[in-house]
C-alpha atoms as a PDB file:
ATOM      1  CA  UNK A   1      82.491  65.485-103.272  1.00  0.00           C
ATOM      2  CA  UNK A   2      84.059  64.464-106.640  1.00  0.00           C
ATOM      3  CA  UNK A   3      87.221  65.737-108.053  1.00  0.00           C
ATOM      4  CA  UNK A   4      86.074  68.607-109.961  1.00  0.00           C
ATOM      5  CA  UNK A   5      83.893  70.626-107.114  1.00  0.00           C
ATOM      6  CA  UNK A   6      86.625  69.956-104.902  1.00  0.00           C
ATOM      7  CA  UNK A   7      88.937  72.159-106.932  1.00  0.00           C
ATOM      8  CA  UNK A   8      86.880  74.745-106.938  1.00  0.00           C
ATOM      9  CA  UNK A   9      85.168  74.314-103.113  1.00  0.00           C
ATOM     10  CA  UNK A  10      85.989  76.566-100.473  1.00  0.00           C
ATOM     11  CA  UNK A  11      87.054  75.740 -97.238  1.00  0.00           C
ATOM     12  CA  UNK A  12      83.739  76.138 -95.555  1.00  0.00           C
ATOM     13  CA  UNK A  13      82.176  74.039 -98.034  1.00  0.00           C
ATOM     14  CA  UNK A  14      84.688  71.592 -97.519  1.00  0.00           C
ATOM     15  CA  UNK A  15      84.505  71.405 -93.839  1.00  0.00           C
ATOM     16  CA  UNK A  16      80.056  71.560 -93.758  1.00  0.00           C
ATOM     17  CA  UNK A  17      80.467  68.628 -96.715  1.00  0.00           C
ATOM     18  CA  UNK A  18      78.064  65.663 -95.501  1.00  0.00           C
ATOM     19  CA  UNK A  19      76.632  68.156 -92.525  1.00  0.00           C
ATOM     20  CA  UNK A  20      73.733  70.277 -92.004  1.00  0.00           C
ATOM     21  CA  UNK A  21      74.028  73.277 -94.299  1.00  0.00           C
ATOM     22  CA  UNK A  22      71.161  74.722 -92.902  1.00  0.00           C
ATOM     23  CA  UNK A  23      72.086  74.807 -89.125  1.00  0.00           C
ATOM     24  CA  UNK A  24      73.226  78.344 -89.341  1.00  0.00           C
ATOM     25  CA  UNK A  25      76.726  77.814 -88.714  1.00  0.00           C
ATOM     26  CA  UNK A  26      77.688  77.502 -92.447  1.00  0.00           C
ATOM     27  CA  UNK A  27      75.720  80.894 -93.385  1.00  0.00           C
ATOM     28  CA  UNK A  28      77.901  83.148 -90.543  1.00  0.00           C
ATOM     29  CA  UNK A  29      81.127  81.706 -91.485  1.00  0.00           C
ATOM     30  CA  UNK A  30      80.381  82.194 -95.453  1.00  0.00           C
ATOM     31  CA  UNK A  31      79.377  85.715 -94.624  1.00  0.00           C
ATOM     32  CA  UNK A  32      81.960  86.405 -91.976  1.00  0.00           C
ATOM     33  CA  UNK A  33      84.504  88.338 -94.359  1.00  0.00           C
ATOM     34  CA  UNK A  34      82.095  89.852 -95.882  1.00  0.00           C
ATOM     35  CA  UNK A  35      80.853  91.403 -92.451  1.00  0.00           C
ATOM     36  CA  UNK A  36      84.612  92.448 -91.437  1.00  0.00           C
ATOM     37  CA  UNK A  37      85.096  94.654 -94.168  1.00  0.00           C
ATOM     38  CA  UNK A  38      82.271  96.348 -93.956  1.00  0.00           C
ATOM     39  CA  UNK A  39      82.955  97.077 -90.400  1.00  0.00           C
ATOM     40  CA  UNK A  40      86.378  98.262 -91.381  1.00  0.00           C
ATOM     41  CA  UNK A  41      85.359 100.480 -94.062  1.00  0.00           C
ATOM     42  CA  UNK A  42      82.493 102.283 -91.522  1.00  0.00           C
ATOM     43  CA  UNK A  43      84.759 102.325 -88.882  1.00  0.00           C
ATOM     44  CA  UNK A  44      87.018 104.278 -91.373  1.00  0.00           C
ATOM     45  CA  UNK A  45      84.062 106.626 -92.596  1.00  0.00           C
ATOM     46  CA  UNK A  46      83.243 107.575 -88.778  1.00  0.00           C
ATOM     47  CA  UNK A  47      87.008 108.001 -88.206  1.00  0.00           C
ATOM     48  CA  UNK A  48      87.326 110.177 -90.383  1.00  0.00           C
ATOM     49  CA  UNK A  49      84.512 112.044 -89.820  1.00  0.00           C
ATOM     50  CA  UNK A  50      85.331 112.715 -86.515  1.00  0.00           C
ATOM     51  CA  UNK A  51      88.572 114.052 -87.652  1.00  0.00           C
ATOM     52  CA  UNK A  52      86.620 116.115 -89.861  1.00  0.00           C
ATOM     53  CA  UNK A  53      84.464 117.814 -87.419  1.00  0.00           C
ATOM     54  CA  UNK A  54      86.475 120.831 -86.706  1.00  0.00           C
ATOM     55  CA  UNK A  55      87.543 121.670 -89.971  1.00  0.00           C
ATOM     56  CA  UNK A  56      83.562 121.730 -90.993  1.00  0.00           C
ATOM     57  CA  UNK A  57      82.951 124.004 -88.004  1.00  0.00           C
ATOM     58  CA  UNK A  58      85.126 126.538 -88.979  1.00  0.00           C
ATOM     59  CA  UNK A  59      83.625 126.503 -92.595  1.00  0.00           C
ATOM     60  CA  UNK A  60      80.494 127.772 -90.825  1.00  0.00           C
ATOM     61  CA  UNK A  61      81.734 129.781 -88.406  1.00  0.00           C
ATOM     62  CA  UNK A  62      81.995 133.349 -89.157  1.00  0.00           C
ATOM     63  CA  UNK A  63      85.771 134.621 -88.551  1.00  0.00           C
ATOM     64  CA  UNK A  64      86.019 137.561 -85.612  1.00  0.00           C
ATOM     65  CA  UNK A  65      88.006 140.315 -86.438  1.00  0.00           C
ATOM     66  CA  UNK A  66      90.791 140.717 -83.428  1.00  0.00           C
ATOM     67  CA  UNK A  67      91.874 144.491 -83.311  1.00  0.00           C
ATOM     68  CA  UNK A  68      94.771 144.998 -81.065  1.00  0.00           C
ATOM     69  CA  UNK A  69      94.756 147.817 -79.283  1.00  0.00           C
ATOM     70  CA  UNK A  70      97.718 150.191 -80.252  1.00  0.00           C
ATOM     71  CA  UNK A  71     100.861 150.225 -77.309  1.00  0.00           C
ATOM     72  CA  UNK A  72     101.901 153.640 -76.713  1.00  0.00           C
ATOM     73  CA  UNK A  73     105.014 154.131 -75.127  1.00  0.00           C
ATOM     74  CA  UNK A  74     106.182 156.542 -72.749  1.00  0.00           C
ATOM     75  CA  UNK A  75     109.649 158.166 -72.813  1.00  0.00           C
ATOM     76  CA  UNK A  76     110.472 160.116 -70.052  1.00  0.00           C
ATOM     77  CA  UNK A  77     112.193 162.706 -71.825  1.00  0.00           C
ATOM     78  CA  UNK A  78     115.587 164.465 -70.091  1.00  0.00           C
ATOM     79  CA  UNK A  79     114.968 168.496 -69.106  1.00  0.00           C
ATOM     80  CA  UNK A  80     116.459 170.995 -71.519  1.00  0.00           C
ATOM     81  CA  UNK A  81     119.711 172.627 -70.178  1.00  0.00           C
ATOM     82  CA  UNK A  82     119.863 175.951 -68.450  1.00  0.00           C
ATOM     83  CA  UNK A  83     120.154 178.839 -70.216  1.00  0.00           C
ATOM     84  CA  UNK A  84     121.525 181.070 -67.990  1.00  0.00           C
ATOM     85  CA  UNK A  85     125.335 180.068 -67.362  1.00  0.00           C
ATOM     86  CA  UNK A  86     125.560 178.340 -63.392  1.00  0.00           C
ATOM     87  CA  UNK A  87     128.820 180.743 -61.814  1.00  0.00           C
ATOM     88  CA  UNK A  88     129.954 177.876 -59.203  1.00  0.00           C
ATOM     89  CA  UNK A  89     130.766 179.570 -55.656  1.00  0.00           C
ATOM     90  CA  UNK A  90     133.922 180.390 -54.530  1.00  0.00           C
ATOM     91  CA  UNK A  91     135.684 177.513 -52.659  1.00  0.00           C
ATOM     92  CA  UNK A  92     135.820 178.693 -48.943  1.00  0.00           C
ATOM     93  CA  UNK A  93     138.870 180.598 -47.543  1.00  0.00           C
ATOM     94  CA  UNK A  94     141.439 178.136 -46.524  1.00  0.00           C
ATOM     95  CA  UNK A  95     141.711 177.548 -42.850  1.00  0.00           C
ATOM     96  CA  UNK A  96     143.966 179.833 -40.510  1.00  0.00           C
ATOM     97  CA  UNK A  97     147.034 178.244 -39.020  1.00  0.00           C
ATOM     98  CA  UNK A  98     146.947 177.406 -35.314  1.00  0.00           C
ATOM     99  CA  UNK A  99     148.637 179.686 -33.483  1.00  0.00           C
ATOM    100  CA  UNK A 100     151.875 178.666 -32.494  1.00  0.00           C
ATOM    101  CA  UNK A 101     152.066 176.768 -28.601  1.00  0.00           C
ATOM    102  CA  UNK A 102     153.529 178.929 -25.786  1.00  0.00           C
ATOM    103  CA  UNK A 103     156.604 179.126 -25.040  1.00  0.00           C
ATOM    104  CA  UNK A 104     157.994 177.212 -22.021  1.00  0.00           C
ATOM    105  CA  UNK A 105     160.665 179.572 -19.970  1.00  0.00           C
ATOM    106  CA  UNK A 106     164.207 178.450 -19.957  1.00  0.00           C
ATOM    107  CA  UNK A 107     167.484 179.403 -18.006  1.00  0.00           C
ATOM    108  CA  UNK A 108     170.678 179.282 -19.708  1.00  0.00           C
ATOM    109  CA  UNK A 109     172.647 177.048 -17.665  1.00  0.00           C
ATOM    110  CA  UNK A 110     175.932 175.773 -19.170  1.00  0.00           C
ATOM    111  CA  UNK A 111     177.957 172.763 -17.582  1.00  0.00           C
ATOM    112  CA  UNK A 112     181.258 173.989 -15.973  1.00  0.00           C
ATOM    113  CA  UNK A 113     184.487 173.416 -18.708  1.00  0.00           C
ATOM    114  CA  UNK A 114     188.506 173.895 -17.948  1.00  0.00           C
ATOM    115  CA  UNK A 115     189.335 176.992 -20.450  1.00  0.00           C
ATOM    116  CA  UNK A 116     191.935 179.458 -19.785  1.00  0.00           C
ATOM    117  CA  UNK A 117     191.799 182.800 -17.863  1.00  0.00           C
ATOM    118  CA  UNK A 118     191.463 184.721 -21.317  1.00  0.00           C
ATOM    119  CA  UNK A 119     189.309 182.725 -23.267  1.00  0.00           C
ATOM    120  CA  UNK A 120     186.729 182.537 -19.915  1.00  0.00           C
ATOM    121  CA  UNK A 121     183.591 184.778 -20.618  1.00  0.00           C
ATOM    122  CA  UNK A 122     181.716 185.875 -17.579  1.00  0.00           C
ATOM    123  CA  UNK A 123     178.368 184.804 -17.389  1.00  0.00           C
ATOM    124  CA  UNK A 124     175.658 184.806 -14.647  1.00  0.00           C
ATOM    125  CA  UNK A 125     175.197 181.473 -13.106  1.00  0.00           C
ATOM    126  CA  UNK A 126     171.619 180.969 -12.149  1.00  0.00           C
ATOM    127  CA  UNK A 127     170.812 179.749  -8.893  1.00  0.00           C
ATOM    128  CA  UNK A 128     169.468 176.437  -7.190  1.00  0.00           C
ATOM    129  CA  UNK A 129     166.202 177.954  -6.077  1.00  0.00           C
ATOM    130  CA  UNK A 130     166.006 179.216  -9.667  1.00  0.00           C
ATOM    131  CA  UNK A 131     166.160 175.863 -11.603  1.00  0.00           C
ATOM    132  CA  UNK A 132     163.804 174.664  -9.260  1.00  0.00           C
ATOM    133  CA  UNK A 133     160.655 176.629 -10.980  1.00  0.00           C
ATOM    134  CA  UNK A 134     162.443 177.058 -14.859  1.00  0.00           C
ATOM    135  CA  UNK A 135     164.471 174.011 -17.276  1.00  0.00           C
ATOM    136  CA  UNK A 136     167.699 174.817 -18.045  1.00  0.00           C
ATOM    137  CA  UNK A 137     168.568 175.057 -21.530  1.00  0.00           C
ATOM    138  CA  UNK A 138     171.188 175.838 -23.780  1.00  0.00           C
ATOM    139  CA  UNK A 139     169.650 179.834 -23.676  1.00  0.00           C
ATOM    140  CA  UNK A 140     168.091 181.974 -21.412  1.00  0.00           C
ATOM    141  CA  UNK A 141     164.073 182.307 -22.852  1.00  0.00           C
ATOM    142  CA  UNK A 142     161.276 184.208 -21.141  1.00  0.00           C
ATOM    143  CA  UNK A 143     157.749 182.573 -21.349  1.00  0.00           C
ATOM    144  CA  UNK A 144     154.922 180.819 -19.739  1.00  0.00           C
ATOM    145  CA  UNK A 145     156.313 178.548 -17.149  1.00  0.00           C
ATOM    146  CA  UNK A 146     153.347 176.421 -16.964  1.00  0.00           C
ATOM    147  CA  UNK A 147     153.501 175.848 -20.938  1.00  0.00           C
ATOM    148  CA  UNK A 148     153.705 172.246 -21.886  1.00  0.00           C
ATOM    149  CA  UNK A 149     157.435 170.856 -22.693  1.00  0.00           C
ATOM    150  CA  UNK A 150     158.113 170.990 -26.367  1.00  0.00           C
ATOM    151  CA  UNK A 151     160.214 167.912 -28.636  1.00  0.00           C
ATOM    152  CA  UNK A 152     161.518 170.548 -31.120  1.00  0.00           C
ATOM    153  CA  UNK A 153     164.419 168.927 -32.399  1.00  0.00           C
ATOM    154  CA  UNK A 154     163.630 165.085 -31.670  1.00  0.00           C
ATOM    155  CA  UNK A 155     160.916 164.810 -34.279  1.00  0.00           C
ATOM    156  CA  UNK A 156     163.187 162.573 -36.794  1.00  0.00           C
ATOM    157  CA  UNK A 157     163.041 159.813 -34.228  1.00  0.00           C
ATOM    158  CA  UNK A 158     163.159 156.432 -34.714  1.00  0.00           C
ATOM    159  CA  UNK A 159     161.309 155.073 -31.838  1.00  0.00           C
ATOM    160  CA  UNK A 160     158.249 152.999 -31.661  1.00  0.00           C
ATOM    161  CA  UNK A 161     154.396 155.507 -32.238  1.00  0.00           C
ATOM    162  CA  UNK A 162     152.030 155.214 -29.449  1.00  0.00           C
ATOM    163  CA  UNK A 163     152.121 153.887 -26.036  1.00  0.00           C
ATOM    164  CA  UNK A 164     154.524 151.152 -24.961  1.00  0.00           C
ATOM    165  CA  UNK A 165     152.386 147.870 -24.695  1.00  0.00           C
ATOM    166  CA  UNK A 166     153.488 145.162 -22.658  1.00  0.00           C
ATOM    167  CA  UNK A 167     154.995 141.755 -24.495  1.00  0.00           C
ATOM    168  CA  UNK A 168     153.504 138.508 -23.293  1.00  0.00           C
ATOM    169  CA  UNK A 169     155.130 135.277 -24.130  1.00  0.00           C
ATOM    170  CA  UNK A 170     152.779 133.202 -25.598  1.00  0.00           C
ATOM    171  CA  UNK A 171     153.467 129.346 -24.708  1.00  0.00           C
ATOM    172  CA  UNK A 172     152.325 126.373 -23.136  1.00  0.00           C
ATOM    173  CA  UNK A 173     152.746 126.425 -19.176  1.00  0.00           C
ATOM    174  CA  UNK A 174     153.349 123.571 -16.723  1.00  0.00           C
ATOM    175  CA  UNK A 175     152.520 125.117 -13.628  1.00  0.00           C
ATOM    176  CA  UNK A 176     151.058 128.207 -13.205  1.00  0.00           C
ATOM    177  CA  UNK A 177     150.071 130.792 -10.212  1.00  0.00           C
ATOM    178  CA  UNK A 178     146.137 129.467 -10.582  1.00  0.00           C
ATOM    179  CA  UNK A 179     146.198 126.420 -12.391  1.00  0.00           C
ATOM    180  CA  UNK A 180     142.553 125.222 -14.482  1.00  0.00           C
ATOM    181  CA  UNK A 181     139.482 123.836 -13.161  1.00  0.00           C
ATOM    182  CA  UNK A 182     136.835 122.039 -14.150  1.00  0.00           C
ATOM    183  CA  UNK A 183     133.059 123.307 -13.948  1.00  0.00           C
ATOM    184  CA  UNK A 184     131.929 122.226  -9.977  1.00  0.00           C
ATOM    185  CA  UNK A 185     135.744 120.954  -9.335  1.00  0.00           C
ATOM    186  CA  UNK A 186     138.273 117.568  -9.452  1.00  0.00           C
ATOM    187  CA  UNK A 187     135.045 115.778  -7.967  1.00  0.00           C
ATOM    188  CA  UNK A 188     132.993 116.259 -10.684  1.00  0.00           C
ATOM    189  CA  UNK A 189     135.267 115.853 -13.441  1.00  0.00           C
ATOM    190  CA  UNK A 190     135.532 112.332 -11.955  1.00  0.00           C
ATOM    191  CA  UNK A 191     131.990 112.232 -12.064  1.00  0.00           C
ATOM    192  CA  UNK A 192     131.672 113.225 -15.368  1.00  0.00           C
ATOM    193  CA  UNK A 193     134.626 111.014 -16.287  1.00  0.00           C
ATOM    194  CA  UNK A 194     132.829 107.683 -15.077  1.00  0.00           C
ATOM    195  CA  UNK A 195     129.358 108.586 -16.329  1.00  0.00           C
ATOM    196  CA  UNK A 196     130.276 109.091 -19.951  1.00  0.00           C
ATOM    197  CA  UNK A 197     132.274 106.281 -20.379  1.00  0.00           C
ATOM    198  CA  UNK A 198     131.315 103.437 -22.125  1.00  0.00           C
ATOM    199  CA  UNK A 199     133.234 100.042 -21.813  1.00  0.00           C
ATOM    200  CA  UNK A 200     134.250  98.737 -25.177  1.00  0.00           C
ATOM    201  CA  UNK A 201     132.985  95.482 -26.120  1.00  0.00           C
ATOM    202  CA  UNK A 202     136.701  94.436 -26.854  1.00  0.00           C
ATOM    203  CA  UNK A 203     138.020  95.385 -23.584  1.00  0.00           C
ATOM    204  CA  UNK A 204     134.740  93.790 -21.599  1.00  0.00           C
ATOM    205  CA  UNK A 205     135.884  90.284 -23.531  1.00  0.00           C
ATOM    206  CA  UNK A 206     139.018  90.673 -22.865  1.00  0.00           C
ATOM    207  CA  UNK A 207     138.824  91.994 -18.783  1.00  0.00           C
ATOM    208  CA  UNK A 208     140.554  94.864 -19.324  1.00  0.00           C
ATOM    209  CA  UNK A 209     141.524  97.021 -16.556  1.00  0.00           C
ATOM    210  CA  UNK A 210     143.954  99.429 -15.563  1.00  0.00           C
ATOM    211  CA  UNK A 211     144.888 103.286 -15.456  1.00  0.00           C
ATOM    212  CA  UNK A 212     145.197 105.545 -19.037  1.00  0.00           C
ATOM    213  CA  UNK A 213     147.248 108.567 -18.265  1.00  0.00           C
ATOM    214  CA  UNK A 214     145.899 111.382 -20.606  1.00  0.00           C
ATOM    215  CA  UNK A 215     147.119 114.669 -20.891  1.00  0.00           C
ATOM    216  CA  UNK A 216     145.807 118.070 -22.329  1.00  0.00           C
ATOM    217  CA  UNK A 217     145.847 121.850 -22.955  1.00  0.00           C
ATOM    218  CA  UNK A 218     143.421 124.232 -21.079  1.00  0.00           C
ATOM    219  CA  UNK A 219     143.565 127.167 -23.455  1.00  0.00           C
ATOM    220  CA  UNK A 220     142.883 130.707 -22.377  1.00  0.00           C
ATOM    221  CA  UNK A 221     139.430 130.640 -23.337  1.00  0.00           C
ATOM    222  CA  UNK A 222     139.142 127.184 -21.357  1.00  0.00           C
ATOM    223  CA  UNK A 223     138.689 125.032 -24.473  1.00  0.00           C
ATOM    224  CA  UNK A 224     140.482 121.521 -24.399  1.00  0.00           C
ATOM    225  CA  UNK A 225     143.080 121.033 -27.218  1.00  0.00           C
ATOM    226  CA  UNK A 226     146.265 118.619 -27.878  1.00  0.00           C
ATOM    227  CA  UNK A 227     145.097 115.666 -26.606  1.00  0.00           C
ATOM    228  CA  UNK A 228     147.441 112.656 -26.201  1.00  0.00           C
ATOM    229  CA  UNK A 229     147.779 109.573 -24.398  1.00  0.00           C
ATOM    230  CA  UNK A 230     150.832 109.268 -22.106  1.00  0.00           C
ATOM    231  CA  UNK A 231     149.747 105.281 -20.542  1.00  0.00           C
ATOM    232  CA  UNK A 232     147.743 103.567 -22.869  1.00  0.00           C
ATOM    233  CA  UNK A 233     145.940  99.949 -21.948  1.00  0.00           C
ATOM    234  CA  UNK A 234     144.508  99.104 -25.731  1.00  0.00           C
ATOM    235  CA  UNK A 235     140.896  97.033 -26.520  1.00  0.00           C
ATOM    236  CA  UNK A 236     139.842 100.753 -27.453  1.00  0.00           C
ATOM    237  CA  UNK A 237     139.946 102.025 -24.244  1.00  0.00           C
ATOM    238  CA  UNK A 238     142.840 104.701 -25.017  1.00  0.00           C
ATOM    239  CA  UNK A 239     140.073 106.110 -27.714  1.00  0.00           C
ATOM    240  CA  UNK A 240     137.458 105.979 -25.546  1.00  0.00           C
ATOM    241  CA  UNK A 241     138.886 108.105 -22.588  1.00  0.00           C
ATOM    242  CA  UNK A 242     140.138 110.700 -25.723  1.00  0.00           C
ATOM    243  CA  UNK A 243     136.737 110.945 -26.687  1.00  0.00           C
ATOM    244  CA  UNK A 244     135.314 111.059 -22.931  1.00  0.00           C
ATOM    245  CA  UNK A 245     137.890 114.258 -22.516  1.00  0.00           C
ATOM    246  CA  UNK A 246     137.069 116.093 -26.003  1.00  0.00           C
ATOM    247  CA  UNK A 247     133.352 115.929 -24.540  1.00  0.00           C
ATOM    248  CA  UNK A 248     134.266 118.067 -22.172  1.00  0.00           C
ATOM    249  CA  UNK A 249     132.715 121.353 -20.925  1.00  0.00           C
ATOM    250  CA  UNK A 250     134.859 124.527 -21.106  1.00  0.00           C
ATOM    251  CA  UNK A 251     137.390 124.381 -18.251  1.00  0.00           C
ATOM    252  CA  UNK A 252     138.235 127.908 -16.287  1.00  0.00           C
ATOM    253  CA  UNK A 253     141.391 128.844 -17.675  1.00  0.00           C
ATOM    254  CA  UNK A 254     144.799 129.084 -15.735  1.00  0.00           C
ATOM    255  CA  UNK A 255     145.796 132.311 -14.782  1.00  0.00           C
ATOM    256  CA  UNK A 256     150.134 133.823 -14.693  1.00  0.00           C
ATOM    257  CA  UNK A 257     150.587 137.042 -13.658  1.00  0.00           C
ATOM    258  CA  UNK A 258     146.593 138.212 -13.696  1.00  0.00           C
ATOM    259  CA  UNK A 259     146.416 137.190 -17.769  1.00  0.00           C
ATOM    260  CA  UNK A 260     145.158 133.777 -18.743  1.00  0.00           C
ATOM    261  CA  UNK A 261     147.306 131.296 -20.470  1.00  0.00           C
ATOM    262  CA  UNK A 262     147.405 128.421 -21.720  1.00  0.00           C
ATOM    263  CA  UNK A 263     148.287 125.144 -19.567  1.00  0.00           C
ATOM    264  CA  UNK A 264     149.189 121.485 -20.021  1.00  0.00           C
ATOM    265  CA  UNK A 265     147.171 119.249 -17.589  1.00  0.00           C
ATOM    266  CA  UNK A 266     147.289 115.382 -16.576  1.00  0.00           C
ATOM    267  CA  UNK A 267     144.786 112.922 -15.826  1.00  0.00           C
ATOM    268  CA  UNK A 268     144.806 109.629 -14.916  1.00  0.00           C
ATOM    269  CA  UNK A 269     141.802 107.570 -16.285  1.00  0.00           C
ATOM    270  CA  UNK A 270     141.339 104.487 -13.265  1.00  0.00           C
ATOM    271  CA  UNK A 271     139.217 101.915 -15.621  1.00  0.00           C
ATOM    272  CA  UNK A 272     137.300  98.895 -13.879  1.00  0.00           C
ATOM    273  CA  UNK A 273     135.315  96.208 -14.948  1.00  0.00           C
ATOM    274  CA  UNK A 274     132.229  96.387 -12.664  1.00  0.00           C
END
């Protein structure tokens, strides 16, 4: 190819120059552009056709007329007032007094005094047999004998309402008349003691044994509380037997006086390495 085609050659002629034009492969790649874009510019056509589609269906499509139904509202409307003028009733009669309690018969008995001869007053003393069925009192009053006592003149006290109730001390005992138990008795607490217990791996390495002295309170209700550990032995043991003993079941409480109390109770904890 000579100077002056080559300026003006295009790359597929340049590439098929000296080959066989007529293969097949020259004609796709000269027409290979011109292929593309018309792909692109049908592909663009049915694109936007598509996009078209519903706007040309509702060019044909006849619009429906929507009537919405008209929303009546109900008022519930308040009843017109009374005409005639309401008279309320008269408020009932207030309640009649009690009548007043009978009175309780009374002899006039006056406690003996030094005065002299002029200034004594005789007066009827009543007799032993007398005072026996009436009070004495400061007058001599006829009644019912077998009326209830009256407090007239004590009713500005200053002494405690209601009945006298009875003033426990509420503290933690050592020893009391019935002291607490454990459900089925000392024989199965030890029971229970050995079968929860589970040898720490610190205290199996190290062959711990010994005795942790732990003691508690048995509340009222038999519910263990205040916990603490007297002898201790270490390798977690001491938290193990705590743990062991705030696993326990309710205890029956400790009883002082017929009232149950609360009591402080001490255990020794034997542990051995079996």
């Amino acid at each position: 190819m000579d100077n002056q085609r080559l300026a003006t050659a295009t790359l597929d002629e340049m590439v098929f120059e000296g080959r066989n034009k007529e293969y097949g492969a020259f004609m796709l790649r000269k027409l290979y552009y011109k292929h593309v874009n018309r792909a692109i510019i049908i592909a663009i056509l049915l694109f936007v056709l598509f996009l078209s589609i519903p706007l040309i269906q509702s060019m044909f499509k006849e619009e429906e007329e929507v009537i919405k139904a008209p929303v009546v509202k109900v008022v519930d409307l308040a009843a017109p007032p009374s005409v005639e003028k309401v008279v309320p009733p008269p408020p009932p009669p207030p309640d009649a007094p009690p009548p007043p309690p009978p009175v309780r018969s009374t002899v006039k008995f006056t406690p003996p005094v030094v005065k002299k001869d002029e200034e004594v007053t005789k007066e009827e003393i009543p007799d032993v047999k007398e005072l026996q069925k009436t009070d004495a009192g400061t007058a001599t009053v006829k009644g019912d004998p077998t009326a209830p006592p009256t407090l007239e003149g004590i009713e500005n006290g200053t002494g405690p309402v209601g009945p006298v109730q009875e003033v426990f001390e509420e503290k933690v005992y050592i020893a009391v008349e019935k002291m607490p138990e454990f459900p089925g008795g000392q024989t199965a607490m030890m029971k229970y003691m050995a079968d929860k217990f589970r040898m720490p791996s610190a205290a199996t390495r190290a062959n711990a044994e010994g005795t942790v002295v732990l003691s508690f309170v048995v509340g009222p209700t038999g519910e263990i509380s205040q916990i603490e550990v007297l002898k201790g032995l270490g390798y977690g043991l001491d938290e193990e037997a705590v743990r062991v003993i705030k696993s326990m079941p309710k205890w029956s409480p400790g009883e002082q006086n017929g009232r149950k109390v609360s009591v402080k109770y001490t255990v020794p904890y034997r542990i051995v390495i079996k």
